[in-house]
N, C-alpha and C. Protein backbone atom coordinates (compact mmCIF):
# COMPACT_ATOMS: atom_id res chain seq x y z
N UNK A 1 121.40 34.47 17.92
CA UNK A 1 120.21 33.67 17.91
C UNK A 1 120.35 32.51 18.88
N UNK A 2 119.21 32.12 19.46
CA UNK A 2 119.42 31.23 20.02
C UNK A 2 118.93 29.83 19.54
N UNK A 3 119.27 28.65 20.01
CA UNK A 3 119.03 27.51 19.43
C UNK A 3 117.96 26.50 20.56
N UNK A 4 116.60 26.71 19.36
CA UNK A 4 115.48 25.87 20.40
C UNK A 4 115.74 24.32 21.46
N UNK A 5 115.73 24.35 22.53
CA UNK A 5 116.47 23.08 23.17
C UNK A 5 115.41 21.93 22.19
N UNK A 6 116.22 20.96 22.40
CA UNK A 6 116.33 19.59 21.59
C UNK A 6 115.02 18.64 22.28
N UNK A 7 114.99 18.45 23.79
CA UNK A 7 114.15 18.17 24.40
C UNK A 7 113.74 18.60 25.54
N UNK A 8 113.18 19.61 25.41
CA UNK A 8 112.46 20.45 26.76
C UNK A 8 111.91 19.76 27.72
N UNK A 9 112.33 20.23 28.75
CA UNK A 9 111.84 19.30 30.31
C UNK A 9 110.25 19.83 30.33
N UNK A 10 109.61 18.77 30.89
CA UNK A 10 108.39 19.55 30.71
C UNK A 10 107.88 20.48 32.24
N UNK A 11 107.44 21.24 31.64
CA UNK A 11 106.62 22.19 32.33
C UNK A 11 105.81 22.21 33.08
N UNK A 12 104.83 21.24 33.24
CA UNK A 12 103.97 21.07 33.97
C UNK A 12 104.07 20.24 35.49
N UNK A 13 106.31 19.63 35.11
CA UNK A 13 105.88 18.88 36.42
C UNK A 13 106.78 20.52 37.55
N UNK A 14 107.28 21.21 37.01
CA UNK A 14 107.24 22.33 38.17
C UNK A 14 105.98 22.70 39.06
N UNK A 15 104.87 23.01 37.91
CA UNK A 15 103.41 23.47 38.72
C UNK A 15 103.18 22.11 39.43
N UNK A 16 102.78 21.14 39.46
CA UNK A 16 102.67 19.63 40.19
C UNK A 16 103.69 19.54 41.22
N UNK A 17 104.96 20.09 41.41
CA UNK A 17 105.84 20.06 42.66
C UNK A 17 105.76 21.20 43.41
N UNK A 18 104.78 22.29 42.92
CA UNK A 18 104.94 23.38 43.44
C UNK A 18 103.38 23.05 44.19
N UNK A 19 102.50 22.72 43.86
CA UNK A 19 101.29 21.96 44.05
C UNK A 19 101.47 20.66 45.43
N UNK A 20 102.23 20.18 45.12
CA UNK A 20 102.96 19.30 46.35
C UNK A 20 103.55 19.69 47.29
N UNK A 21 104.17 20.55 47.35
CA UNK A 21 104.64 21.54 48.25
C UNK A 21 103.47 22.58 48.91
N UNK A 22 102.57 22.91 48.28
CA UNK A 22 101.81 23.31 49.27
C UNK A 22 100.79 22.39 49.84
N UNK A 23 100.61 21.48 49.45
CA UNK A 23 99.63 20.44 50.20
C UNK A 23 100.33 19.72 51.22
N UNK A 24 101.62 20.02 51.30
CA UNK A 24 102.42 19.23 52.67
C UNK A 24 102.58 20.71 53.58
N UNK A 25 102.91 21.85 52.98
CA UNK A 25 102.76 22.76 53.96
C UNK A 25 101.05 23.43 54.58
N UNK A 26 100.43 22.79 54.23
CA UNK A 26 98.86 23.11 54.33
C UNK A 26 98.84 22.41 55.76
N UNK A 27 99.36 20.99 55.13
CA UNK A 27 99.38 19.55 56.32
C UNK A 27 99.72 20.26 57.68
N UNK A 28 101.25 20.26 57.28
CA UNK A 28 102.08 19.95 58.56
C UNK A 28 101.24 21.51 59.28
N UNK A 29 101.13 22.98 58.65
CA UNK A 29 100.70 23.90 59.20
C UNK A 29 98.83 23.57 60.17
N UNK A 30 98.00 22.74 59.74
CA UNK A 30 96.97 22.42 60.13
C UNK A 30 97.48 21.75 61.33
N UNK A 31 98.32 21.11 61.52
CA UNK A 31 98.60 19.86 62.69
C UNK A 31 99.55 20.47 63.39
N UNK A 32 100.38 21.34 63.30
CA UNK A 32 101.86 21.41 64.29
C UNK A 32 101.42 22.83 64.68
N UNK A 33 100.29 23.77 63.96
CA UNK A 33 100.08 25.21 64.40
C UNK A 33 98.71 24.92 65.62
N UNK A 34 98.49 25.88 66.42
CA UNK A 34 97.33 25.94 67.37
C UNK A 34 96.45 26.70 66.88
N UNK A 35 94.69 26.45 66.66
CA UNK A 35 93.82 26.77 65.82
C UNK A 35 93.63 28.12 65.26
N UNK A 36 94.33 29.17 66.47
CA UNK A 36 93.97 30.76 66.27
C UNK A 36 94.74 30.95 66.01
N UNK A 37 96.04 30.36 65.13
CA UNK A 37 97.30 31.06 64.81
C UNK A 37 97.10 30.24 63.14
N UNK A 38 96.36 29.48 62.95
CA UNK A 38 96.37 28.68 61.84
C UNK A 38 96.45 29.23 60.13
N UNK A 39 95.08 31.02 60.14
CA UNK A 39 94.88 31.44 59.21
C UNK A 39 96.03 32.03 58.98
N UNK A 40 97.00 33.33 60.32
CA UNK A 40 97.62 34.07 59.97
C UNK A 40 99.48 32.98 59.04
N UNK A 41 99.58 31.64 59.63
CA UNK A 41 100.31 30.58 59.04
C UNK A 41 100.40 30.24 58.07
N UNK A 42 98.99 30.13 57.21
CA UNK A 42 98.46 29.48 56.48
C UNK A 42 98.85 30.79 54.76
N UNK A 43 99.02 32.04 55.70
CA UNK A 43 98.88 33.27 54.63
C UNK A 43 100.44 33.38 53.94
N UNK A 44 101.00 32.76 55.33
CA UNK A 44 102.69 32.81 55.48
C UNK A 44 103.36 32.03 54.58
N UNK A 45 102.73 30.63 54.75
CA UNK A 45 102.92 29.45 53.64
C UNK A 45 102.75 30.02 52.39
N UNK A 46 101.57 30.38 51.87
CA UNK A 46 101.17 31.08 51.09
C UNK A 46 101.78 31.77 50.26
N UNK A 47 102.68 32.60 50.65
CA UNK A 47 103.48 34.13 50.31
C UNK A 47 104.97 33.21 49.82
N UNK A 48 104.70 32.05 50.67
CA UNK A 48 106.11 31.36 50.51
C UNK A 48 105.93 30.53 49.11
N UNK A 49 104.68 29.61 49.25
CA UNK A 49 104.61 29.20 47.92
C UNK A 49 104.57 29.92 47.05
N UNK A 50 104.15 31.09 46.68
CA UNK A 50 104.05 31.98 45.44
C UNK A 50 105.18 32.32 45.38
N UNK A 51 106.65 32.53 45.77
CA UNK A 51 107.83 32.53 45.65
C UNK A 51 108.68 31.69 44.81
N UNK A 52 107.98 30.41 45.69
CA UNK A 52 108.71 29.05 45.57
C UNK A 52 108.08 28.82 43.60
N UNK A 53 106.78 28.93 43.05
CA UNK A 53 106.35 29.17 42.32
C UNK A 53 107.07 29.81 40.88
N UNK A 54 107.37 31.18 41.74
CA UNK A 54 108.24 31.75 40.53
C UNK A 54 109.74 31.57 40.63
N UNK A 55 109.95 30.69 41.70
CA UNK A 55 111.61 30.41 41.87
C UNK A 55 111.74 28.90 40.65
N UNK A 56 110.51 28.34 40.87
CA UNK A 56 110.85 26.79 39.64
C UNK A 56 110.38 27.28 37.90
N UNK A 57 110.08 28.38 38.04
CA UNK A 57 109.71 28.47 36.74
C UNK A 57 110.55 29.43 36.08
N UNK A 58 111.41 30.27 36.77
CA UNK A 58 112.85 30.77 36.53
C UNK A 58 114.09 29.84 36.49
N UNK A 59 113.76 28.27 37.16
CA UNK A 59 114.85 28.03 37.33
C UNK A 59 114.35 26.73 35.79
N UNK A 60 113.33 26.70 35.13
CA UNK A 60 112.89 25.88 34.29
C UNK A 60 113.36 26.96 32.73
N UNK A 61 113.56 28.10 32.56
CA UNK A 61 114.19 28.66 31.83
C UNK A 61 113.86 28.89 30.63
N UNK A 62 112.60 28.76 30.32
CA UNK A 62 111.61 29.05 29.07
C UNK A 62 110.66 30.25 29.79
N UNK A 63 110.79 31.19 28.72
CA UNK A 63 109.98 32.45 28.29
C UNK A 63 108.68 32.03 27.53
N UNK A 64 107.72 30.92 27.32
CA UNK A 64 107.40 30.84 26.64
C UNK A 64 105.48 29.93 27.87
N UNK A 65 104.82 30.92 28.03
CA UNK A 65 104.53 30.66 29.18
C UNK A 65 104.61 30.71 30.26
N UNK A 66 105.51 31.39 30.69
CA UNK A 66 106.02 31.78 32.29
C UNK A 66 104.98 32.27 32.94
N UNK A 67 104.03 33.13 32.52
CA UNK A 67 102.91 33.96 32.97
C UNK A 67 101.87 32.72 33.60
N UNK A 68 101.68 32.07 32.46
CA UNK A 68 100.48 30.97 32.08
C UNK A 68 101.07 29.93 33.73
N UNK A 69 102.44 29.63 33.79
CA UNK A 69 102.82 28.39 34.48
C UNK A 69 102.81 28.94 36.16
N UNK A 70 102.79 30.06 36.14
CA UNK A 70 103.30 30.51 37.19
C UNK A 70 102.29 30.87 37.95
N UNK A 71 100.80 31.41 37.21
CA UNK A 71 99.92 30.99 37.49
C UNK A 71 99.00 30.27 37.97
N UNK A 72 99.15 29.09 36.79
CA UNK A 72 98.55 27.73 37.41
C UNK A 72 98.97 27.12 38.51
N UNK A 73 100.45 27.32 38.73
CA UNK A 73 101.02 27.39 40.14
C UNK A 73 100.81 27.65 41.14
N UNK A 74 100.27 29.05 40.89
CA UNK A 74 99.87 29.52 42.01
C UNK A 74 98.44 29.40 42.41
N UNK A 75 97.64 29.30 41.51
CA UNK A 75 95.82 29.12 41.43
C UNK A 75 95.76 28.31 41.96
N UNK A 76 96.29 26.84 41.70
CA UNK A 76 96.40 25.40 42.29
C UNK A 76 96.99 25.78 43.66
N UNK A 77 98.05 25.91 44.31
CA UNK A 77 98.54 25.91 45.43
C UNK A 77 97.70 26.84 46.27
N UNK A 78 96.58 27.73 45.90
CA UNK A 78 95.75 28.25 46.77
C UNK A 78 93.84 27.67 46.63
N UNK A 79 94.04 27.04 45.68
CA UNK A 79 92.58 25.26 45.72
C UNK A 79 93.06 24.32 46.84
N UNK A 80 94.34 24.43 47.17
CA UNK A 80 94.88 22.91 47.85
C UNK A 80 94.89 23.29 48.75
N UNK A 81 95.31 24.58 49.14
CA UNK A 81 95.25 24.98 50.89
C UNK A 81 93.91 25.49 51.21
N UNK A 82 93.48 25.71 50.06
CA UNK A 82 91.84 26.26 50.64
C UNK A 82 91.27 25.30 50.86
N UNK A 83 91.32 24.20 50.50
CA UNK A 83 90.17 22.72 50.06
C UNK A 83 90.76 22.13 51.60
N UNK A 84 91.83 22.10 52.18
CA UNK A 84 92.50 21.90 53.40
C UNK A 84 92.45 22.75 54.60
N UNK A 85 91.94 23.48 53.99
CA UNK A 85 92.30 24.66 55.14
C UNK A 85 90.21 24.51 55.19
N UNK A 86 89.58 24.03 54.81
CA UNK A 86 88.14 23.88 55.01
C UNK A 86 88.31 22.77 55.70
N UNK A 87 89.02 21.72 55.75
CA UNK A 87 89.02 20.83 55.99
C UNK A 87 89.06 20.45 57.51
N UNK A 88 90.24 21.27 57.87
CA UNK A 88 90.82 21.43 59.28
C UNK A 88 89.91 22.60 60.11
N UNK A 89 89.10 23.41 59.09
CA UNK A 89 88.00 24.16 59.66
C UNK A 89 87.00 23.71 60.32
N UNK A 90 86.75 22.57 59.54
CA UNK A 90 85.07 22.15 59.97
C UNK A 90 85.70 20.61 60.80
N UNK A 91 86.49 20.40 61.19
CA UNK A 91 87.43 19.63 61.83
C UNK A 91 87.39 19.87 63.26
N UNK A 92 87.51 21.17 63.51
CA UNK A 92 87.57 22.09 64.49
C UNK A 92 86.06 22.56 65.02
N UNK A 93 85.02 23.04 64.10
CA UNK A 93 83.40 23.21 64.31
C UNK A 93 83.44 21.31 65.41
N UNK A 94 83.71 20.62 64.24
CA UNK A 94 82.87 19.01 64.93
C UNK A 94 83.26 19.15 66.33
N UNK A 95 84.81 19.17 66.64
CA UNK A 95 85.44 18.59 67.83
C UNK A 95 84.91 19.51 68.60
């Protein structure tokens, strides 16, 4: 049997760093990539955060929600690059 931990780290700040991590790779990919290379970058990040995603919620070590966290992880980290990735779109229409 196992013995329920005493004080569980919480959970929600993995999805919030995993969430942070893609809003700096949204960034730096909008500014350091050239406009017609931006989407296929942006897919790359992407593939990377959903990794990075299930790499903090394996390394957070509760079965109890993993589905639910890993999720919101990932739902959020593709609102933040989309909401950014419009951003640097119509950025591009003005200029």
């Amino acid at each position: 049997m196992t013995e329920p931990a005493l004080a569980p780290r919480n959970a929600f700040v993995g999805v919030l760093a995993v969430w942070a991590v893609a809003f700096v790779a949204s960034i730096a990919v909008g500014v350091f990539v050239p406009e017609e290379w931006r989407v296929p970058w942006l897919l790359v990040a992407f593939g990377a955060i959903i990794l990075l995603s299930f790499a903090v919620q394996l390394w957070y070590g509760r079965t109890q929600g993993f589905i639910l966290r890993v999720g919101g992880g990932a739902l959020g980290a593709l609102l933040v690059m989309g909401v950014i990735s419009v951003g640097f779109g119509l950025a591009a229409l003005v200029a």
